[in-house]
N, C-alpha and C. Protein backbone atom coordinates (compact mmCIF):
# COMPACT_ATOMS: atom_id res chain seq x y z
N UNK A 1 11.39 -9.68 5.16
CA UNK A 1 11.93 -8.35 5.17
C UNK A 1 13.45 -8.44 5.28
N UNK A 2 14.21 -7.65 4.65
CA UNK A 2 15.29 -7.59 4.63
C UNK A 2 16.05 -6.03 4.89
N UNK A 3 16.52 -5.89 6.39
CA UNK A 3 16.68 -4.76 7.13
C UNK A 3 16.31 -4.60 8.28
N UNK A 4 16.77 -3.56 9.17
CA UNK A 4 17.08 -3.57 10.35
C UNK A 4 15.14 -2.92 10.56
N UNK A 5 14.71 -2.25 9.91
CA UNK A 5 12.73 -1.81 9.91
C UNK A 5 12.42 -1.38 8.60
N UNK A 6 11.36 -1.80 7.95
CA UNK A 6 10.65 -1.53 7.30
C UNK A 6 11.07 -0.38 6.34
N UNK A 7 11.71 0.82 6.58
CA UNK A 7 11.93 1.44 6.26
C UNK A 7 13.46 1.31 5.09
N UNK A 8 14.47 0.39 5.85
CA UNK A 8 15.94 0.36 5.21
C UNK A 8 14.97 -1.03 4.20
N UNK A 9 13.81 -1.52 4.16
CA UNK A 9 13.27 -2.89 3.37
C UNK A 9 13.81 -2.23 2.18
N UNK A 10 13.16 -0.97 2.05
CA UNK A 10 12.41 -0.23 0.72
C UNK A 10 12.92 0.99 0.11
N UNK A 11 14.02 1.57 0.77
CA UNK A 11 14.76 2.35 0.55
C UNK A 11 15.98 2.35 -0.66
N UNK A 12 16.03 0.93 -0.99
CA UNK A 12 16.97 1.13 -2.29
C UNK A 12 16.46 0.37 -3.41
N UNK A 13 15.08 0.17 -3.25
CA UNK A 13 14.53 -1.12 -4.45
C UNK A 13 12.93 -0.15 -4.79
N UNK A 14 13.02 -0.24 -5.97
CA UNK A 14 12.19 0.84 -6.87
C UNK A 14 10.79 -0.39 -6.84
N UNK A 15 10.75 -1.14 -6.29
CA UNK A 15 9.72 -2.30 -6.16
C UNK A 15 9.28 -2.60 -4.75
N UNK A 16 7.97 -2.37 -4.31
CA UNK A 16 8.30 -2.76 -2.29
C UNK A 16 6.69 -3.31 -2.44
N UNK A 17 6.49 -4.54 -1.69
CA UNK A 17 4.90 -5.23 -1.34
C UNK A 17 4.94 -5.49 0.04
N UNK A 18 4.09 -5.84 0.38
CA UNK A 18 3.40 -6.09 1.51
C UNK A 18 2.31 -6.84 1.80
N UNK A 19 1.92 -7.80 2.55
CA UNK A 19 0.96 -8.59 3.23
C UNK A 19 0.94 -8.85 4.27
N UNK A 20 -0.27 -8.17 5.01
CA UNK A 20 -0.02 -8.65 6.31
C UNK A 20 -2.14 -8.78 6.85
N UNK A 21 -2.51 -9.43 7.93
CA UNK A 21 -3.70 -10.08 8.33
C UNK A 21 -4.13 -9.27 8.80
N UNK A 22 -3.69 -8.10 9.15
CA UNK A 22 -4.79 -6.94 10.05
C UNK A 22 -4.09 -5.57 9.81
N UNK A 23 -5.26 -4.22 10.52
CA UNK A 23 -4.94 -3.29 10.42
C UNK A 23 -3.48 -2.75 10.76
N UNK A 24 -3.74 -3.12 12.44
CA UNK A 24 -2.69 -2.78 13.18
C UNK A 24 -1.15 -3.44 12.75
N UNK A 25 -0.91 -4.30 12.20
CA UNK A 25 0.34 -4.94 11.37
C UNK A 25 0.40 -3.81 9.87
N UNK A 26 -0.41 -3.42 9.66
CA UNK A 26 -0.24 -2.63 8.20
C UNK A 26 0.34 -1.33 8.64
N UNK A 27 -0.45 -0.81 9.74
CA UNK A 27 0.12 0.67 10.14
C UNK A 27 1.47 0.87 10.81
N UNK A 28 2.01 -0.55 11.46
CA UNK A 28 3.12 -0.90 11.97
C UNK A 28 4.21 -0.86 11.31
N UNK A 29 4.05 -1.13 10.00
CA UNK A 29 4.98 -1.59 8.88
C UNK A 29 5.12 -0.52 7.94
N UNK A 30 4.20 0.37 7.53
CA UNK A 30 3.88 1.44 6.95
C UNK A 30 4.40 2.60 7.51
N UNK A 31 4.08 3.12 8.52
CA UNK A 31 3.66 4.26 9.07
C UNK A 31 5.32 5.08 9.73
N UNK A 32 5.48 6.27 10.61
CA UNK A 32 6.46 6.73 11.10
C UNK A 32 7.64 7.12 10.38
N UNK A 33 8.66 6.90 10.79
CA UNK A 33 10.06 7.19 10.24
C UNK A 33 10.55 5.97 9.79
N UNK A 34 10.59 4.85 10.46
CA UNK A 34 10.65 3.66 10.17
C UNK A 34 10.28 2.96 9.34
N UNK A 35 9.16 3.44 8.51
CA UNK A 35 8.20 2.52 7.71
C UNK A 35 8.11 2.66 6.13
N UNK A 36 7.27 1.45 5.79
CA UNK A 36 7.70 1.67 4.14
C UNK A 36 7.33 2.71 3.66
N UNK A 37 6.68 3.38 3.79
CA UNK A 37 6.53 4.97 2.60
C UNK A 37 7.63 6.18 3.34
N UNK A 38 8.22 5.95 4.56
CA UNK A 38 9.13 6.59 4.60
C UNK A 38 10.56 6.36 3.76
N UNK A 39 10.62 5.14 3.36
CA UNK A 39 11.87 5.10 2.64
C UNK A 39 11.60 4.33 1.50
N UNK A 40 10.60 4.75 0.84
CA UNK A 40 9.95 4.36 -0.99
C UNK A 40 10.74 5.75 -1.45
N UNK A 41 11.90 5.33 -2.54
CA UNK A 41 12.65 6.31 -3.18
C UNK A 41 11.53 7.09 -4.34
N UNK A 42 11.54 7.94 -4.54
CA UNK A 42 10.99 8.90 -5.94
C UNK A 42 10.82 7.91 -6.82
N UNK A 43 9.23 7.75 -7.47
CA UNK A 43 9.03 6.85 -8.66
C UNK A 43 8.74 5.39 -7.93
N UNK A 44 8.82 5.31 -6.84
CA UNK A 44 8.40 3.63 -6.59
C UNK A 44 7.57 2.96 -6.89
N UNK A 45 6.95 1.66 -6.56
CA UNK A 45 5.79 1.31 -6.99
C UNK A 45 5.81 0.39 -5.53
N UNK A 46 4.60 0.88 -5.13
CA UNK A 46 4.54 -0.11 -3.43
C UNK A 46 3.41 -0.35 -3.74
N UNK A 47 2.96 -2.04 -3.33
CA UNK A 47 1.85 -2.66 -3.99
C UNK A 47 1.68 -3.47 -2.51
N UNK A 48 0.22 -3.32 -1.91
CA UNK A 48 0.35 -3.77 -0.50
C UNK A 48 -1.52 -4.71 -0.54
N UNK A 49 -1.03 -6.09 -0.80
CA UNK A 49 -2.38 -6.72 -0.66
C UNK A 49 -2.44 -7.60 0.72
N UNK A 50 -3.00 -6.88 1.65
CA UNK A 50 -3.24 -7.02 3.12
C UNK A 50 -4.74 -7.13 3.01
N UNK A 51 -4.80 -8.09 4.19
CA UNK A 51 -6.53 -8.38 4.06
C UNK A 51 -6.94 -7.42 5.50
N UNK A 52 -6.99 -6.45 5.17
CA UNK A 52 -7.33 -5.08 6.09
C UNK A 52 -8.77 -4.46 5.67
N UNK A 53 -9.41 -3.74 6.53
CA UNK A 53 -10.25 -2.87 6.26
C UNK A 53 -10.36 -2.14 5.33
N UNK A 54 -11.44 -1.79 4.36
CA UNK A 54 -11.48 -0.61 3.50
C UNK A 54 -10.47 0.64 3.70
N UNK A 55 -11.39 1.55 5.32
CA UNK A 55 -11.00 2.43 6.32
C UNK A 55 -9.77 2.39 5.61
N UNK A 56 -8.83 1.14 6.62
CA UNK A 56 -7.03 1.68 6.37
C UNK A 56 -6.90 1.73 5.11
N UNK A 57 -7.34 1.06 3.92
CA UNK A 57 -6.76 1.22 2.81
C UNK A 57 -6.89 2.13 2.57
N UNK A 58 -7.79 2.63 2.47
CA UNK A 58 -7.74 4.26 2.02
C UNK A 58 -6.81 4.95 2.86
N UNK A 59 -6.52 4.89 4.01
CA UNK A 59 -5.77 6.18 4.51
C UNK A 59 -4.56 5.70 4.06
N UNK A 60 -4.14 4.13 4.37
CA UNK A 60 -2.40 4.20 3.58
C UNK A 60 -2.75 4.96 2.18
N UNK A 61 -3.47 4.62 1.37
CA UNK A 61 -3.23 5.30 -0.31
C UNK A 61 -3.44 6.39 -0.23
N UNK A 62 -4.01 7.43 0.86
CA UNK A 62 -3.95 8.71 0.97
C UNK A 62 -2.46 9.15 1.14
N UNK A 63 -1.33 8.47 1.71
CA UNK A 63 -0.17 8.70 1.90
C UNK A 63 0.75 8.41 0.75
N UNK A 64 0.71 7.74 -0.16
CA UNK A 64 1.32 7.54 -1.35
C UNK A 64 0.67 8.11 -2.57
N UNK A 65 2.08 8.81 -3.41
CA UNK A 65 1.24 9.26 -4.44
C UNK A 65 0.29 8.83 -6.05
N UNK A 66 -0.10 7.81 -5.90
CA UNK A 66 -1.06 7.30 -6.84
C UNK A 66 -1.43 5.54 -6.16
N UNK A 67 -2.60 5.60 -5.84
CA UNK A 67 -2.97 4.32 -5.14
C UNK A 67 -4.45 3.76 -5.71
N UNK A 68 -4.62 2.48 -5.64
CA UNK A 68 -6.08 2.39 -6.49
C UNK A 68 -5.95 1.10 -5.48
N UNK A 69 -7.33 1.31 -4.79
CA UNK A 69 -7.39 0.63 -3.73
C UNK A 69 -9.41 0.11 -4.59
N UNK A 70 -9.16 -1.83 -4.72
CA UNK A 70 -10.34 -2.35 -5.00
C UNK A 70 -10.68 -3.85 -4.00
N UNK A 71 -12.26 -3.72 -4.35
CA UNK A 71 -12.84 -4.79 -3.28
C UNK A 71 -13.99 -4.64 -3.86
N UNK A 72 -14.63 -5.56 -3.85
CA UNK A 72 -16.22 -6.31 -4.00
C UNK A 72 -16.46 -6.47 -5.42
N UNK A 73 -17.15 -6.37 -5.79
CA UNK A 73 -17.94 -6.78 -7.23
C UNK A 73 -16.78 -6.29 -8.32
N UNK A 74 -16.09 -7.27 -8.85
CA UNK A 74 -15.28 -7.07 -10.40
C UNK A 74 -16.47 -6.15 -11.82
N UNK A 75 -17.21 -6.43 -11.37
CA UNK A 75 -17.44 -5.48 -12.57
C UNK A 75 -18.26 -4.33 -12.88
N UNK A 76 -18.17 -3.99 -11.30
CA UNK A 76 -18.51 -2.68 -10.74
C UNK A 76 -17.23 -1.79 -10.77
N UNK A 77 -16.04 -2.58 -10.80
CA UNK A 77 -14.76 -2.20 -11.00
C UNK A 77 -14.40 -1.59 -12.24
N UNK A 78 -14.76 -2.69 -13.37
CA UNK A 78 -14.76 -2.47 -14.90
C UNK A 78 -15.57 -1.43 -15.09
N UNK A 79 -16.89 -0.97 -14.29
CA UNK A 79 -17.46 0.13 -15.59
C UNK A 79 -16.98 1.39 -14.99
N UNK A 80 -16.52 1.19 -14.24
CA UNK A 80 -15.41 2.38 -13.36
C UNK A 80 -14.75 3.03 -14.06
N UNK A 81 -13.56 1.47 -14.49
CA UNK A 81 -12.10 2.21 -15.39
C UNK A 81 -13.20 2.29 -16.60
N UNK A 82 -14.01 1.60 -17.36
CA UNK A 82 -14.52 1.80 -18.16
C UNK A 82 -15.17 3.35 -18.95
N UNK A 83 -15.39 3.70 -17.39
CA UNK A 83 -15.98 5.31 -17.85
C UNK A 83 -17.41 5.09 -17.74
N UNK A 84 -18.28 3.54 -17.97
CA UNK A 84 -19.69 3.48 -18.28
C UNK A 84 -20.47 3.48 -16.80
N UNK A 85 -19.88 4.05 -15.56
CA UNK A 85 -20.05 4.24 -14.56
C UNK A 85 -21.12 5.35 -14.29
């Protein structure tokens, strides 16, 4: 990370990721005034592959506006985007 929190990381770079081993490190880094979706400028692309719970993934991608959050079977995935779902 580069900045004083999470927040000054992501605030001037139209690109922001993340990895981290648990929930509580994701919501740490994420979350408040401080955190990366507080200072993801208009148009970003924040790409966060943390080996976290379903649960949080979904609620971080509930906070950003377009998120596609995947896990388990690849080609349960495919007939998804596929449409043959």
């Amino acid at each position: 990370m580069i900045g004083s929190d999470s927040r000054s990381a992501t605030d001037t770079d139209a690109r922001s990721a993340s990895m981290v081993t648990n929930d509580a490190a994701l919501w740490a880094i994420t979350s408040g005034p401080g955190g990366i979706i507080a200072g993801l400028p208009p148009d970003a692309a924040y790409v966060d592959i943390s080996s976290v719970s379903p649960h949080t993934s979904v609620q971080i991608a509930e906070r950003v506006t377009l998120a596609i959050t995947v896990g388990g079977d690849a080609s349960i995935f495919e007939r998804v985007i596929s449409g043959a779902a």
